[in-house]
Protein backbone atom coordinates (compact mmCIF):
# COMPACT_ATOMS: atom_id res chain seq x y z
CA UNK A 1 -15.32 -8.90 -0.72
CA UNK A 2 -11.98 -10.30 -0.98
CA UNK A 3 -9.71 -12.05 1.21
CA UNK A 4 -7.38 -9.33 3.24
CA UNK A 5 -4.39 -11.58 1.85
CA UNK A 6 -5.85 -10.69 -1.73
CA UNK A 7 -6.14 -6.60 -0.75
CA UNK A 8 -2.65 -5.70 0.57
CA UNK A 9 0.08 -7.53 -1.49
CA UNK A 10 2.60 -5.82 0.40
CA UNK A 11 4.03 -3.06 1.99
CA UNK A 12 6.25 -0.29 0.07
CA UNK A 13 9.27 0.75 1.79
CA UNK A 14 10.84 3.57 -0.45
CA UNK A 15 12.59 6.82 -0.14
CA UNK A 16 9.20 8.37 -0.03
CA UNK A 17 7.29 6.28 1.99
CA UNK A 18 10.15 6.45 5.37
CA UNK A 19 9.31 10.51 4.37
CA UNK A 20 5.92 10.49 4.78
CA UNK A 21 5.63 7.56 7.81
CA UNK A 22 6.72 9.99 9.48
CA UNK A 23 3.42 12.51 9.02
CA UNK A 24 1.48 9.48 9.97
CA UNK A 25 1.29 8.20 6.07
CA UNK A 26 2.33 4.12 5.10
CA UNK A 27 2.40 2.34 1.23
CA UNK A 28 1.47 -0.82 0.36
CA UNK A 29 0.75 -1.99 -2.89
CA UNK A 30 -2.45 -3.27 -3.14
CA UNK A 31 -4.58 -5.40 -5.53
CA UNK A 32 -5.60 -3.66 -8.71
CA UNK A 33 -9.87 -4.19 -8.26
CA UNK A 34 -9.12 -3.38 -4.44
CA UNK A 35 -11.31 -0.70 -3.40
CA UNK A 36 -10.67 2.04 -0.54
CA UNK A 37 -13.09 0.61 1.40
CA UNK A 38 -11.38 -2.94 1.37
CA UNK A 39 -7.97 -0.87 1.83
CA UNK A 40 -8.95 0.29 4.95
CA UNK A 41 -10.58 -2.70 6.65
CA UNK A 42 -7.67 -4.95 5.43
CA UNK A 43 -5.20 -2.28 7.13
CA UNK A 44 -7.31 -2.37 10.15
CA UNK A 45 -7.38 -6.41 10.26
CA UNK A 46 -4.15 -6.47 9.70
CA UNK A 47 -3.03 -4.43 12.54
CA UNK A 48 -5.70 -4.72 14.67
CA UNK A 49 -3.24 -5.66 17.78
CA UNK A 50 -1.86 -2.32 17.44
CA UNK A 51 -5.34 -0.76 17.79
CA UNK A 52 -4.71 1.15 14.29
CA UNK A 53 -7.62 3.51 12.80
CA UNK A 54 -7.62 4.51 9.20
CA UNK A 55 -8.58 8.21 8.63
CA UNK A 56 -7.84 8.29 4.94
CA UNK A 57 -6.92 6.18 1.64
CA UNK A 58 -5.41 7.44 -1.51
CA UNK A 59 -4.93 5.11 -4.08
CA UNK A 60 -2.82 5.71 -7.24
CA UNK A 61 -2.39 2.93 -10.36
CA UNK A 62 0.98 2.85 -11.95
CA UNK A 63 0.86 2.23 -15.36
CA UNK A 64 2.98 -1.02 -16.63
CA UNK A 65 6.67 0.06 -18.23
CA UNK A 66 7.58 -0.75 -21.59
CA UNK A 67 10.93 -3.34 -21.21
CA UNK A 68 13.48 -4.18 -23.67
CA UNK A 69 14.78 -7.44 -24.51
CA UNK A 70 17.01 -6.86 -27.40
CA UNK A 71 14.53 -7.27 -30.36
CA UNK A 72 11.75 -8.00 -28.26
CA UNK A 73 9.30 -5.69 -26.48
CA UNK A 74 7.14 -6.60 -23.59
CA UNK A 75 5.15 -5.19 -20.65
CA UNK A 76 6.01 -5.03 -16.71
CA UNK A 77 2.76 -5.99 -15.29
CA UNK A 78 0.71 -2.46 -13.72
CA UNK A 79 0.03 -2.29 -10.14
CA UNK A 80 -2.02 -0.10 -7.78
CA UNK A 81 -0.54 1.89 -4.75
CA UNK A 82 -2.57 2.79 -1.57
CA UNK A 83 -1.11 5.70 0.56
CA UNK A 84 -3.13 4.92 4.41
CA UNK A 85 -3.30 7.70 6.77
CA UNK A 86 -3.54 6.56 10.60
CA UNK A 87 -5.31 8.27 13.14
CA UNK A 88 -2.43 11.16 14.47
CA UNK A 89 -0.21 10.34 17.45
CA UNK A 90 -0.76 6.26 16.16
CA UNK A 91 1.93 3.99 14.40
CA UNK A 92 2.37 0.58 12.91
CA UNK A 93 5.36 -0.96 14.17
CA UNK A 94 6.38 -3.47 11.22
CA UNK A 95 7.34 0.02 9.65
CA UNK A 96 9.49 1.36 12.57
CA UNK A 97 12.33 -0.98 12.01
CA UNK A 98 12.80 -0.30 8.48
């Protein structure tokens, strides 16, 4: 298993993700080879002082973009998204003040 450093890279504050923290739902961007199971113990470490319980992962890998640089072509590198559910009526604060 991986460090929980390794597993959540860092948190995704978006649009979207304010939307759904509100049903519960936060983003992070996660480790490519991370697994749901690492996901949710990382989030749980992570937060543990805020007595957080994972009901649910969904993970989703976004592909690497194609960039231009006049002539030259090249690759953004791909990364993986994990979408956490909490247990309902719970919250993790570092969110609330974004």
């Amino acid at each position: 298993m991986k460090k929980i450093q390794d597993v959540i890279v860092r948190p995704l504050i978006t649009e979207r993700s304010t939307l759904l923290k509100e049903k519960g739902k936060y983003s992070f961007e996660v480790h490519p080879n991370a697994t749901k199971k690492e996901i949710k113990s990382a989030v749980e470490t992570i937060f543990k002082k805020e007595k957080v319980e994972v009901t649910k992962v969904n993970t989703a890998n976004v592909p690497a973009k194609i960039r231009r640089f006049g002539q030259n072509m090249s690759k953004a590198y791909r990364w993986k998204r994990a979408i956490v559910t909490v247990k309902p009526g719970q919250k993790i604060e570092f969110f609330e003040g974004a």
